[in-house]
PDB file of N, CA and C in Angstrom:
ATOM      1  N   UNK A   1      24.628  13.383  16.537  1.00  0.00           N
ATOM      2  CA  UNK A   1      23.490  12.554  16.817  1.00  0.00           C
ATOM      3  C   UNK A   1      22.534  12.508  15.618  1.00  0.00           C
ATOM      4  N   UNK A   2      22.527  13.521  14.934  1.00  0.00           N
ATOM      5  CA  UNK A   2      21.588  13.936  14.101  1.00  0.00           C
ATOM      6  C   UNK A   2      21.969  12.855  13.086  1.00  0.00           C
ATOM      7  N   UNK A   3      23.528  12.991  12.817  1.00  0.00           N
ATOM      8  CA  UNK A   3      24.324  12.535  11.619  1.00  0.00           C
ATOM      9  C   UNK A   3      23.920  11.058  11.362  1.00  0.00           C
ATOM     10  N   UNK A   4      24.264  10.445  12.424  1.00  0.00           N
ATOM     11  CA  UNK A   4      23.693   8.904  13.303  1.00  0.00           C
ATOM     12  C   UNK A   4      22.630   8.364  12.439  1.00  0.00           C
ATOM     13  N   UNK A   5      21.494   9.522  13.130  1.00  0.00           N
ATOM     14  CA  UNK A   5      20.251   8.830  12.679  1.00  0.00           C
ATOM     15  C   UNK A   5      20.098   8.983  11.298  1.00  0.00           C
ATOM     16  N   UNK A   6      20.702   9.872  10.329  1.00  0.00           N
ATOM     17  CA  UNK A   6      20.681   9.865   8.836  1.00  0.00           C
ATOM     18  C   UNK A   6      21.333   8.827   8.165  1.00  0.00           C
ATOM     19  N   UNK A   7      22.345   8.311   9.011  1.00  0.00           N
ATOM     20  CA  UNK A   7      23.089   7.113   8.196  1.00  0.00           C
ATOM     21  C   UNK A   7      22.816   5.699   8.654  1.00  0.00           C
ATOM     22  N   UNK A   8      21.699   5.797   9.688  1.00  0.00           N
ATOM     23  CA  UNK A   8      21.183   4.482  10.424  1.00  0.00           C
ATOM     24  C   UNK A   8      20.072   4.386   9.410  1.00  0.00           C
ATOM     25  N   UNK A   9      19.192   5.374   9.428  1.00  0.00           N
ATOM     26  CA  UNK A   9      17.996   5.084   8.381  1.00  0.00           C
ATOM     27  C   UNK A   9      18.157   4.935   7.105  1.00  0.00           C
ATOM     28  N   UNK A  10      19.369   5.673   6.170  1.00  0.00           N
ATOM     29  CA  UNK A  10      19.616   5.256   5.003  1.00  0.00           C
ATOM     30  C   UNK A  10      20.336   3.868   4.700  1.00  0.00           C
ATOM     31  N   UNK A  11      21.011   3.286   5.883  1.00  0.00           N
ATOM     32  CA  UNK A  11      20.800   2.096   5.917  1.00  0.00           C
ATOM     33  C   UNK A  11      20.155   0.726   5.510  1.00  0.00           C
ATOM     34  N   UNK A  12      18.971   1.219   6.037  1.00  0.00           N
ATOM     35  CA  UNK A  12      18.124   0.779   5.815  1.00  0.00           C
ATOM     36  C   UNK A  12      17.563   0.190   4.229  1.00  0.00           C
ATOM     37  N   UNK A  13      17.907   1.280   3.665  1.00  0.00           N
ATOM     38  CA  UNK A  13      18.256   0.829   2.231  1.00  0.00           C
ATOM     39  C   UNK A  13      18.991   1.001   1.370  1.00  0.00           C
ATOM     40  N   UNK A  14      19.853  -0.085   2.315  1.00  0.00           N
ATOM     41  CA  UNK A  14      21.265  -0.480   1.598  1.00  0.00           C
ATOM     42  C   UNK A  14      22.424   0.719   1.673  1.00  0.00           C
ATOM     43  N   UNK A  15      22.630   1.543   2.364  1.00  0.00           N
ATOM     44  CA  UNK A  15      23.437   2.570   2.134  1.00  0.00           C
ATOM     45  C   UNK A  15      24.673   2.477   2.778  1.00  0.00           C
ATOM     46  N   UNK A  16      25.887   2.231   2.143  1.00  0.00           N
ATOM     47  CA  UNK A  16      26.929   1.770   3.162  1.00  0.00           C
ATOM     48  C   UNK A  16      28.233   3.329   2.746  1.00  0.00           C
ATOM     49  N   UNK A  17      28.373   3.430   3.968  1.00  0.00           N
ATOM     50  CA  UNK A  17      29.399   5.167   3.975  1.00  0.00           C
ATOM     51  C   UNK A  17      30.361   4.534   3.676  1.00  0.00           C
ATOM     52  N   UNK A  18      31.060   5.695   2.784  1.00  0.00           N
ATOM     53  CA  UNK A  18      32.150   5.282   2.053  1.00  0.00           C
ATOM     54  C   UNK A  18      33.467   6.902   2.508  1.00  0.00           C
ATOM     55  N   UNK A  19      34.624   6.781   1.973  1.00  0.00           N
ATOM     56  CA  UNK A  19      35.171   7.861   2.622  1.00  0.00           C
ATOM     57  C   UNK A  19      35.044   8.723   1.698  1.00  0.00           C
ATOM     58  N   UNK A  20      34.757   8.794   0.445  1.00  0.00           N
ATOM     59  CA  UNK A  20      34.317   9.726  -0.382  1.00  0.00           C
ATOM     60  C   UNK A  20      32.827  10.373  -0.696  1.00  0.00           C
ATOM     61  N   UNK A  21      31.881   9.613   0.304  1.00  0.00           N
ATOM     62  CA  UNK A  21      30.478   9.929   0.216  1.00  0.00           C
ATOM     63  C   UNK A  21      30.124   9.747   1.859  1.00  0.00           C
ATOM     64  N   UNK A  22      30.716  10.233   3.133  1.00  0.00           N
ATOM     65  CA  UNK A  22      29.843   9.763   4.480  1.00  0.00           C
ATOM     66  C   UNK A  22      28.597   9.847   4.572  1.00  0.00           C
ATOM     67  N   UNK A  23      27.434  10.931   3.951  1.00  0.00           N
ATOM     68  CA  UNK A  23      26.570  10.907   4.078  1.00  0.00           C
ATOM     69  C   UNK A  23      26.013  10.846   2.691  1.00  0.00           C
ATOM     70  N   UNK A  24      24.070  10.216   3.273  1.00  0.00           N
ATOM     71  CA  UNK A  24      23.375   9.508   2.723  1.00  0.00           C
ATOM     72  C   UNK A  24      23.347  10.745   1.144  1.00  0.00           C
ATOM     73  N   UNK A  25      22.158  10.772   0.611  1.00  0.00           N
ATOM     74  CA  UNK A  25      21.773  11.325   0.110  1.00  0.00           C
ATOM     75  C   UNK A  25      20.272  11.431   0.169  1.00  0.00           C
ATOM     76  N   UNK A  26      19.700  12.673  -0.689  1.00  0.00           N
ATOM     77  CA  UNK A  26      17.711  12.635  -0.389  1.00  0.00           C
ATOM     78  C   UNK A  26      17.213  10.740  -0.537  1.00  0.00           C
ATOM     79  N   UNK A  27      17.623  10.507  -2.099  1.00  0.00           N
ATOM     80  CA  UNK A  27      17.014   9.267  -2.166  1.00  0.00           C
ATOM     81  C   UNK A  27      16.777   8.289  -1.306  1.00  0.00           C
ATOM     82  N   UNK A  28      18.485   7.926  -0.863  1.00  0.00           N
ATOM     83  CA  UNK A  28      18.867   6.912   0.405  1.00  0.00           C
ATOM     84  C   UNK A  28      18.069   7.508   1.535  1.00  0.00           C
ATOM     85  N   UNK A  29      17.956   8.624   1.711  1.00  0.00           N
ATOM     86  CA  UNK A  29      17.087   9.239   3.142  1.00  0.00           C
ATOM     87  C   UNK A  29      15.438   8.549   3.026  1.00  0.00           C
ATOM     88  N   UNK A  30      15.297   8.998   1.997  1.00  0.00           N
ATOM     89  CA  UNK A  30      13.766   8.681   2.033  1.00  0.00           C
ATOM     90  C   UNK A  30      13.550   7.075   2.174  1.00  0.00           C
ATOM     91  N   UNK A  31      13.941   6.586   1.402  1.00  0.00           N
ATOM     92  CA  UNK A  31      14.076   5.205   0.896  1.00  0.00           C
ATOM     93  C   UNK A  31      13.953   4.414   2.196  1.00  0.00           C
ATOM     94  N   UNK A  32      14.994   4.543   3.172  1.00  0.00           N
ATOM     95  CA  UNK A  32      15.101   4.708   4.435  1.00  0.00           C
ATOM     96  C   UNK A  32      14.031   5.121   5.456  1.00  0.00           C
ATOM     97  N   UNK A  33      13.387   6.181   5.331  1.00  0.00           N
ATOM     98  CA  UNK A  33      12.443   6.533   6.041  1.00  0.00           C
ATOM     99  C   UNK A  33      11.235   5.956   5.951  1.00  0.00           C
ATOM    100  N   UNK A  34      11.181   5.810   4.692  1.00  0.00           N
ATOM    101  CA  UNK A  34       9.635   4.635   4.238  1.00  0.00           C
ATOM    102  C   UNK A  34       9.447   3.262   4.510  1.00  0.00           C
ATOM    103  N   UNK A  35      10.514   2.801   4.755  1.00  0.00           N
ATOM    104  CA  UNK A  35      10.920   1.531   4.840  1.00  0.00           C
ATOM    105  C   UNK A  35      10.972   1.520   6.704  1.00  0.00           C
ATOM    106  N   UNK A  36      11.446   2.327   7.241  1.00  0.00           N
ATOM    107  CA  UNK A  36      11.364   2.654   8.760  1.00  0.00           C
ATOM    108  C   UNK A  36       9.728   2.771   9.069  1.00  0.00           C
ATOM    109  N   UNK A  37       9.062   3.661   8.581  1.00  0.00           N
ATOM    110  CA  UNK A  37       7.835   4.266   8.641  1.00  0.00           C
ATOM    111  C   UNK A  37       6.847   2.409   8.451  1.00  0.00           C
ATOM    112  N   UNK A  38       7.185   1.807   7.887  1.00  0.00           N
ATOM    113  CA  UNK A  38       6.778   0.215   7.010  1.00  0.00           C
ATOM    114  C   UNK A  38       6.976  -0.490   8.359  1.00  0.00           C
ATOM    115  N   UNK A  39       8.199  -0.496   8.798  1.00  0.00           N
ATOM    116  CA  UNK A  39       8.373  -1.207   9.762  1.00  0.00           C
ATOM    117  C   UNK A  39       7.163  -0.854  11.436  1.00  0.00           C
ATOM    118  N   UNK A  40       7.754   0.265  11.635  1.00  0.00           N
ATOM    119  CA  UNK A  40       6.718   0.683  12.815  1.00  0.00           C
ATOM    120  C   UNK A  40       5.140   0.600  12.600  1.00  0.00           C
ATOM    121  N   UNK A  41       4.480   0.347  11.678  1.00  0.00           N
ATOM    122  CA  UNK A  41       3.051   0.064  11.247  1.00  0.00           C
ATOM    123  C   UNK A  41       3.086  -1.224  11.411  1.00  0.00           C
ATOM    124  N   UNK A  42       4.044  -2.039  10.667  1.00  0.00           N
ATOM    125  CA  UNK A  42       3.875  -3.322  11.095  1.00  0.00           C
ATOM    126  C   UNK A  42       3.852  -3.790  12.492  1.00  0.00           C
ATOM    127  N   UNK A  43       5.468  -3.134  13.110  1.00  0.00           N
ATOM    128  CA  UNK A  43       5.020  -3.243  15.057  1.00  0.00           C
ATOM    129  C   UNK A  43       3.683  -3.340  15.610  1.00  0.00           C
ATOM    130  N   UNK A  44       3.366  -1.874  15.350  1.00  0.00           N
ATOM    131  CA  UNK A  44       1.911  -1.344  15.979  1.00  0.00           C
ATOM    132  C   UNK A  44       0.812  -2.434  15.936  1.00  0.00           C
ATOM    133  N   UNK A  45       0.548  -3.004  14.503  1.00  0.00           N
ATOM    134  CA  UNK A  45      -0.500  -3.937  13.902  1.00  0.00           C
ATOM    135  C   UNK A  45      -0.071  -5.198  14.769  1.00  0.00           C
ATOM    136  N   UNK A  46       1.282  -5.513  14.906  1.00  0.00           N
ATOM    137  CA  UNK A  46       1.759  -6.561  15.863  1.00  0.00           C
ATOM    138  C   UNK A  46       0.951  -6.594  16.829  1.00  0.00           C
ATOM    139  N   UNK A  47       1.608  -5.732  17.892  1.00  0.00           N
ATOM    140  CA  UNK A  47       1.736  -5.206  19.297  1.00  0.00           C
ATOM    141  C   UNK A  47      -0.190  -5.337  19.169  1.00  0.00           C
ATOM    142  N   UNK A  48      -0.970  -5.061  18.706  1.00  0.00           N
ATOM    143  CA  UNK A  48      -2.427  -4.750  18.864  1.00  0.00           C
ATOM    144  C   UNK A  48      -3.339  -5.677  18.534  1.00  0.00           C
ATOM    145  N   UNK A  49      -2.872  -6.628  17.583  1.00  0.00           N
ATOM    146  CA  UNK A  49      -3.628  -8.006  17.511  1.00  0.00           C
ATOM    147  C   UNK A  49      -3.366  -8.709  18.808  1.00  0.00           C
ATOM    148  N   UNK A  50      -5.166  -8.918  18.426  1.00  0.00           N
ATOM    149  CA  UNK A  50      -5.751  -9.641  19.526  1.00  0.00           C
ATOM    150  C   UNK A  50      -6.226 -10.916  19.188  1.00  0.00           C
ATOM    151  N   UNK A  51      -5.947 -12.630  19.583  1.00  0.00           N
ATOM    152  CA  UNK A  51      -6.844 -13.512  18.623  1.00  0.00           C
ATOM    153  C   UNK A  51      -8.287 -13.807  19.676  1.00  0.00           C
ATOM    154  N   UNK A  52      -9.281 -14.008  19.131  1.00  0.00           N
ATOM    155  CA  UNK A  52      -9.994 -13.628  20.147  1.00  0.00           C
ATOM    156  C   UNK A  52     -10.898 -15.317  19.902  1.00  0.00           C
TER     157      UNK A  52
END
């Protein structure tokens, strides 16, 4: 499960598993996580505008 979510978020930027590399690396992790972290701020700011 754990594995999942490391190769779903490095995804994210651009990370495609290969059979000589399955998992991400730090860079691809982070890269990934910031870009995740980017996204859910944007939701939130979504989800909370109000036009008034």
């Amino acid at each position: 499960m754990i594995a999942r979510f490391a190769v779903d978020t490095a995804r994210l930027a651009v990370f495609t598993p290969a059979r000589r590399q399955p998992m991400p690396g730090t860079k691809k992790l982070w890269e990934g996580y910031m870009l995740l972290s980017l996204f859910v701020e944007n939701y939130r700011a979504g989800r909370d505008y109000k036009v008034t």
